[in-house]
N, C-alpha and C. Protein backbone atom coordinates (compact mmCIF):
# COMPACT_ATOMS: atom_id res chain seq x y z
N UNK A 1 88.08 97.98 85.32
CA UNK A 1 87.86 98.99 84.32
C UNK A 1 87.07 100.15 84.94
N UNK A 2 87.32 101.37 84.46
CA UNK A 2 86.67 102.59 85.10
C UNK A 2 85.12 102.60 84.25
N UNK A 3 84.60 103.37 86.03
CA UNK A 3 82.68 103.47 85.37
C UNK A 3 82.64 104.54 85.74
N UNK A 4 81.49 104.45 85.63
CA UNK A 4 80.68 105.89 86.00
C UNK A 4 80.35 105.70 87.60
N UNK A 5 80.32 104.25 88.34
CA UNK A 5 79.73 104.19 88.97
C UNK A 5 80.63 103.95 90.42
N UNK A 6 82.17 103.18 89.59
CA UNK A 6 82.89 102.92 91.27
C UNK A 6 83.53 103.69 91.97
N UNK A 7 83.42 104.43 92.26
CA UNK A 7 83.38 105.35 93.61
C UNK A 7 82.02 105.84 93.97
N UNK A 8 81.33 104.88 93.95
CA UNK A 8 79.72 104.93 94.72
C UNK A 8 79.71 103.62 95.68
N UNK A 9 79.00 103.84 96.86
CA UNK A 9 78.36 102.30 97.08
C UNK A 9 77.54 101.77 96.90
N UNK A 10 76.78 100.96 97.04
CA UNK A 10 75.40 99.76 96.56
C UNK A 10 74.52 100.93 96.74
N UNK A 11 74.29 101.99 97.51
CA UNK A 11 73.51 102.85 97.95
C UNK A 11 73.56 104.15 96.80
N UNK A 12 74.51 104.21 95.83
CA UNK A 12 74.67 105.00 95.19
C UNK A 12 75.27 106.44 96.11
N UNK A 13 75.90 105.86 96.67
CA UNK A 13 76.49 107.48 97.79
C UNK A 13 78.10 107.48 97.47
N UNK A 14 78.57 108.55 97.08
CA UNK A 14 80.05 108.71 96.64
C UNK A 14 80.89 108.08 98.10
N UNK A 15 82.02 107.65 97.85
CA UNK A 15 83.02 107.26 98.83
C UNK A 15 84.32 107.48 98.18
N UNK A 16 84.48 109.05 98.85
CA UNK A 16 85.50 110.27 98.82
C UNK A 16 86.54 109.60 98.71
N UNK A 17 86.90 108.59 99.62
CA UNK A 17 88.41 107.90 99.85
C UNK A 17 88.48 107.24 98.58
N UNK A 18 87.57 106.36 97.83
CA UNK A 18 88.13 105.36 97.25
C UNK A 18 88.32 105.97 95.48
N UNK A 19 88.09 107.43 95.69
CA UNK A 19 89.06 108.74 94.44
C UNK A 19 90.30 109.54 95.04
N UNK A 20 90.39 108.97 96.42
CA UNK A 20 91.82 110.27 96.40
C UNK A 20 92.71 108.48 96.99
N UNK A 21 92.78 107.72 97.94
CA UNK A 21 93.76 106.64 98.08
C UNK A 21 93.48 105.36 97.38
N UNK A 22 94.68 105.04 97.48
CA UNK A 22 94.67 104.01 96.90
C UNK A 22 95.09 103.55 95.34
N UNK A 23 94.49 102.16 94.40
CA UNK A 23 95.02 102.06 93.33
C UNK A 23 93.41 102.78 92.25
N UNK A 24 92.24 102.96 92.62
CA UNK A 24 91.36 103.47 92.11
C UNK A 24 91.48 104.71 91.82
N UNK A 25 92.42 105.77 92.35
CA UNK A 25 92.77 107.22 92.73
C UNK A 25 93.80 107.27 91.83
N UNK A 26 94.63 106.47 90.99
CA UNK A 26 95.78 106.71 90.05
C UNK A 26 95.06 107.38 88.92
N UNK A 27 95.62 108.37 88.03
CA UNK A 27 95.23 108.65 86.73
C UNK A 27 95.92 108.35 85.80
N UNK A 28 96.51 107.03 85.91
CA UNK A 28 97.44 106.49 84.41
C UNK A 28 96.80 106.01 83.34
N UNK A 29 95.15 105.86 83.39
CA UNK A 29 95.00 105.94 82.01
C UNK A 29 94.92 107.38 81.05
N UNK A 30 94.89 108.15 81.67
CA UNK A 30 95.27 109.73 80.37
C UNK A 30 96.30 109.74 80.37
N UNK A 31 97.45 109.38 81.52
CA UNK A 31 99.14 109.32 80.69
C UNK A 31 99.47 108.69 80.08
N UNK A 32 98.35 106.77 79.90
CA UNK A 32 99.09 106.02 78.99
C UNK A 32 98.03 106.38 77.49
N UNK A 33 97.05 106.53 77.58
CA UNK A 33 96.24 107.23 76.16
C UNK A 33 97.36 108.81 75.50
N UNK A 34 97.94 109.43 76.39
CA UNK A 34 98.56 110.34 75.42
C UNK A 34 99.97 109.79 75.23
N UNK A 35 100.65 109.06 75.61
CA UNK A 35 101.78 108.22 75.39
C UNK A 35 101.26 107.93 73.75
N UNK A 36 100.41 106.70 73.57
CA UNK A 36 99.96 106.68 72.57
C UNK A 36 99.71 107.43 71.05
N UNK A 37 98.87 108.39 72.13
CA UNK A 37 98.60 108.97 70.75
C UNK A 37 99.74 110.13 70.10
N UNK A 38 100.90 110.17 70.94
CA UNK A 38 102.07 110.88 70.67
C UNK A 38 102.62 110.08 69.78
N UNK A 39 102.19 108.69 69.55
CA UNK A 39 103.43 107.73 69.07
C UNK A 39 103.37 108.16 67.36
N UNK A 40 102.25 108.56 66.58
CA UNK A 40 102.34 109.26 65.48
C UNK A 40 103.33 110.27 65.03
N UNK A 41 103.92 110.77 66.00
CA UNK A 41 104.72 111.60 65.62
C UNK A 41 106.30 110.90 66.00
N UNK A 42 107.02 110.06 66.59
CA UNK A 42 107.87 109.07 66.91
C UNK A 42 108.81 108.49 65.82
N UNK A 43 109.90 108.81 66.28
CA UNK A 43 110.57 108.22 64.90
C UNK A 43 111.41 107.10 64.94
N UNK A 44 110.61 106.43 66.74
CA UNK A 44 111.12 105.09 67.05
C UNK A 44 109.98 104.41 66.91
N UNK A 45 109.99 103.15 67.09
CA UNK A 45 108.63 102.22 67.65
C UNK A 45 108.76 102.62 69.11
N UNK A 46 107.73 102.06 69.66
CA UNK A 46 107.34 102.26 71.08
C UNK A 46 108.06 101.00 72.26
N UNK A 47 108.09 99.86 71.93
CA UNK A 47 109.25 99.41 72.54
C UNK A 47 110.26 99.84 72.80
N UNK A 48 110.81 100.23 71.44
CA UNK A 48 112.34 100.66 71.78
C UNK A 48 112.63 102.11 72.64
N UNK A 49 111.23 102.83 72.30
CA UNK A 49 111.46 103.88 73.58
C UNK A 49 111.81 103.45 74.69
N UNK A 50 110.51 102.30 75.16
CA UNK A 50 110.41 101.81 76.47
C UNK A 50 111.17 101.54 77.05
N UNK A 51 112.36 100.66 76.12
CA UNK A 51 113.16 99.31 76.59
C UNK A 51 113.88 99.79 77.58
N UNK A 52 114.76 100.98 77.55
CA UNK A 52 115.40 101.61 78.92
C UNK A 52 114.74 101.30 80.36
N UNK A 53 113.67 101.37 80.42
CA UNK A 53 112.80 101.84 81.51
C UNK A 53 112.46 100.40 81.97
N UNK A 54 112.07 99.31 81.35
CA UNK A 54 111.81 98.17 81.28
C UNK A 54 113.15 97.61 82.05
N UNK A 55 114.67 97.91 81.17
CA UNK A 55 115.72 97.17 81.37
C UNK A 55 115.89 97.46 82.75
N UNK A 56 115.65 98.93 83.27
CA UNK A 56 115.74 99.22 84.69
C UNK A 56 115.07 98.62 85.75
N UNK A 57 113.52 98.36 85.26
CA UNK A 57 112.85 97.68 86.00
C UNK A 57 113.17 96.08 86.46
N UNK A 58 113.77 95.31 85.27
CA UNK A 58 113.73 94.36 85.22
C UNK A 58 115.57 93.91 86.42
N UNK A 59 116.41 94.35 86.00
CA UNK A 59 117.58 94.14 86.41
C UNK A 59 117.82 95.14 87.63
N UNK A 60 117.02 96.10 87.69
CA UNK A 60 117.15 97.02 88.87
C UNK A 60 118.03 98.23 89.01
N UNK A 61 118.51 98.88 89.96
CA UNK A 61 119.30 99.65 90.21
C UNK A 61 119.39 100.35 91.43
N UNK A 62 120.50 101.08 91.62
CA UNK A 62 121.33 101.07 93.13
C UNK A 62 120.75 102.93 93.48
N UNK A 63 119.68 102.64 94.82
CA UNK A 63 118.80 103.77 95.16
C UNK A 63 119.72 104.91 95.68
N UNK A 64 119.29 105.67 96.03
CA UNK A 64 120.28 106.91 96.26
C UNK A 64 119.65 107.18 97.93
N UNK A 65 120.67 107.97 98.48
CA UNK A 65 120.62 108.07 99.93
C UNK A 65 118.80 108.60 100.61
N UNK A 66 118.34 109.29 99.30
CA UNK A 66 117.19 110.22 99.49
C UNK A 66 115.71 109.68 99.29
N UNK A 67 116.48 108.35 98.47
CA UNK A 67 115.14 107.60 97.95
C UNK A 67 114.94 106.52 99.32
N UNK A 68 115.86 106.43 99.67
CA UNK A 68 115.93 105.24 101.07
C UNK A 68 115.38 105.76 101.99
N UNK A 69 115.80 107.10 102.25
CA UNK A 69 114.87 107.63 103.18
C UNK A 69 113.44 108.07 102.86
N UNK A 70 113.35 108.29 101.66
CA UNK A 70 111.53 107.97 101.39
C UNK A 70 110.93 106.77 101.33
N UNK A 71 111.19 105.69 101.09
CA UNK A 71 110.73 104.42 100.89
C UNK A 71 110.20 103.78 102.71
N UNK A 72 111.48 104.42 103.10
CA UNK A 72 111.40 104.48 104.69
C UNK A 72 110.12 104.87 104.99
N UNK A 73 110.26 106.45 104.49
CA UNK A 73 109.38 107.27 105.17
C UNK A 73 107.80 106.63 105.12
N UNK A 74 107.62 106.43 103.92
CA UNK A 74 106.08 106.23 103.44
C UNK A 74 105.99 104.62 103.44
N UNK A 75 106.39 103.94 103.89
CA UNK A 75 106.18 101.95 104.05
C UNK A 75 104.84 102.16 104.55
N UNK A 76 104.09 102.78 105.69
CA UNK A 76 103.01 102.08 105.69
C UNK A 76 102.29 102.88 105.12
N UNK A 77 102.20 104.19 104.51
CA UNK A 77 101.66 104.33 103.71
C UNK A 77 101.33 103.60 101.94
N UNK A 78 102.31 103.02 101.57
CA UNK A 78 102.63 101.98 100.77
C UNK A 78 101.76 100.39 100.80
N UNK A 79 101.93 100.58 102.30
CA UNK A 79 101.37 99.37 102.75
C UNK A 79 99.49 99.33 102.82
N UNK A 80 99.45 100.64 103.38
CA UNK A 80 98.07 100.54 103.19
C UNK A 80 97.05 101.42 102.35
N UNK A 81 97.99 102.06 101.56
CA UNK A 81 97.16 102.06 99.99
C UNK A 81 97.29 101.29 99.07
N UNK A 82 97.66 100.40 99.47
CA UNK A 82 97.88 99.45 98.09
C UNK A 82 97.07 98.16 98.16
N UNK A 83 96.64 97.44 97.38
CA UNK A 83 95.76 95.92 97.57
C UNK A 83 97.34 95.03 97.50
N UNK A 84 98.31 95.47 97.42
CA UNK A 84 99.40 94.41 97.04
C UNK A 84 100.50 95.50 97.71
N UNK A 85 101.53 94.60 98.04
CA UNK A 85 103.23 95.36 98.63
C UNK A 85 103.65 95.82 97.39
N UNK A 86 103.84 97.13 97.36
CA UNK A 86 104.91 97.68 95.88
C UNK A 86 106.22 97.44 95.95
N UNK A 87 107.13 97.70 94.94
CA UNK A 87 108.54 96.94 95.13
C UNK A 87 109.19 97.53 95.85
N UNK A 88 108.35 99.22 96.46
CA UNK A 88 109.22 99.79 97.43
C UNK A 88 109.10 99.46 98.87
N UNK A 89 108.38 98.64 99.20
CA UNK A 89 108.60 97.75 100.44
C UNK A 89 109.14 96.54 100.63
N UNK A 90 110.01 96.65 101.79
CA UNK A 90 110.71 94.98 101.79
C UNK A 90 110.73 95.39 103.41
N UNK A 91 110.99 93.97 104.00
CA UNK A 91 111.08 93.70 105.72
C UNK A 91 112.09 94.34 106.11
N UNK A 92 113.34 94.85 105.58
CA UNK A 92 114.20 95.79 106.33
C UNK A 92 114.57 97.43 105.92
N UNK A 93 114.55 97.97 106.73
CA UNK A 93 115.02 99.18 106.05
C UNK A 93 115.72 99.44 104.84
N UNK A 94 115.47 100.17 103.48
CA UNK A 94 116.55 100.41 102.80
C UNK A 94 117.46 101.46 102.92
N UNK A 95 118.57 101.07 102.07
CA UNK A 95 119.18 102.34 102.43
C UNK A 95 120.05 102.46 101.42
N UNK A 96 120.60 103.45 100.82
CA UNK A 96 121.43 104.26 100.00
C UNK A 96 122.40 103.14 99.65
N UNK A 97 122.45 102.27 98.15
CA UNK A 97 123.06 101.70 97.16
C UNK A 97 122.35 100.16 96.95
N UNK A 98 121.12 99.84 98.41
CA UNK A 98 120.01 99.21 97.72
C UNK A 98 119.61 99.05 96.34
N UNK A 99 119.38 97.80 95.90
CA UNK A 99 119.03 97.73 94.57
C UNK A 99 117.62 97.71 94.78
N UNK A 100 116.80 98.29 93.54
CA UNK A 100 115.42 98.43 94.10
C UNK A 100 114.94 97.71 92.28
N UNK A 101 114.07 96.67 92.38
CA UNK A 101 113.61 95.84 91.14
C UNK A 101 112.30 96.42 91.27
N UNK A 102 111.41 96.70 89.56
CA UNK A 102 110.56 96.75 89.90
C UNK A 102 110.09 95.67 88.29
N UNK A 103 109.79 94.40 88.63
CA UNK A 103 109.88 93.12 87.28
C UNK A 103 108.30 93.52 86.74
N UNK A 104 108.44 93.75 85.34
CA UNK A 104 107.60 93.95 84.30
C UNK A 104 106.30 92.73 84.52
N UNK A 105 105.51 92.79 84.32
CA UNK A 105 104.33 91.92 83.71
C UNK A 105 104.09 92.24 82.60
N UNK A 106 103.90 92.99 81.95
CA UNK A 106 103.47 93.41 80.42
C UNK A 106 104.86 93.23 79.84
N UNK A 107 104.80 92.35 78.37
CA UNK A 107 105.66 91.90 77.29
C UNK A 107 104.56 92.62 76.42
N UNK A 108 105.66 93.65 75.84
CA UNK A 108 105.14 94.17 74.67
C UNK A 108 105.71 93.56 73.46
């Protein structure tokens, strides 16, 4: 959970890196708080928005020539901003009609 305090160390001294790489450096909680608070105005439920995006994630789909060569490009960058492998890394090169999964944890 975000503080006031983690991007400090025990010393209370900022550590620049751990706000710009990595998974501490994402700002998806103000995209998923205004997701939300948009949903007042929605004339679906919020699942059923989702479910597209979900169904993609879950069953996958066939990457395009441009995305293969980015997935390429940035692997160890992937690799070493992350505490975990994202689904855009695997042991061999991808390449253009690759299926790329990315499987849900959250059941809404």
């Amino acid at each position: 959970m975000a503080n006031k305090d983690m991007y400090l160390d025990t010393n209370g001294n900022p550590q620049m890196k751990l706000s710009q790489d990595g998974h501490l450096a994402a700002g998806v909680p103000g995209t998923v708080a205004g997701l939300f608070a948009s949903m007042k105005y929605a004339k679906l439920p919020f699942k059923k928005l989702i479910a597209p995006a979900i169904k993609l994630a879950e069953y996958g789909y066939a990457i395009t020539e441009a995305e293969a060569e980015a997935f390429n490009d940035f692997k160890e960058d992937f690799i070493n901003l992350n505490t975990t492998a994202p689904a855009f890394v695997k042991n061999i090169p991808w390449k253009a009609g690759d299926t790329l999964f990315q499987k849900t944890w959250l059941i809404l």
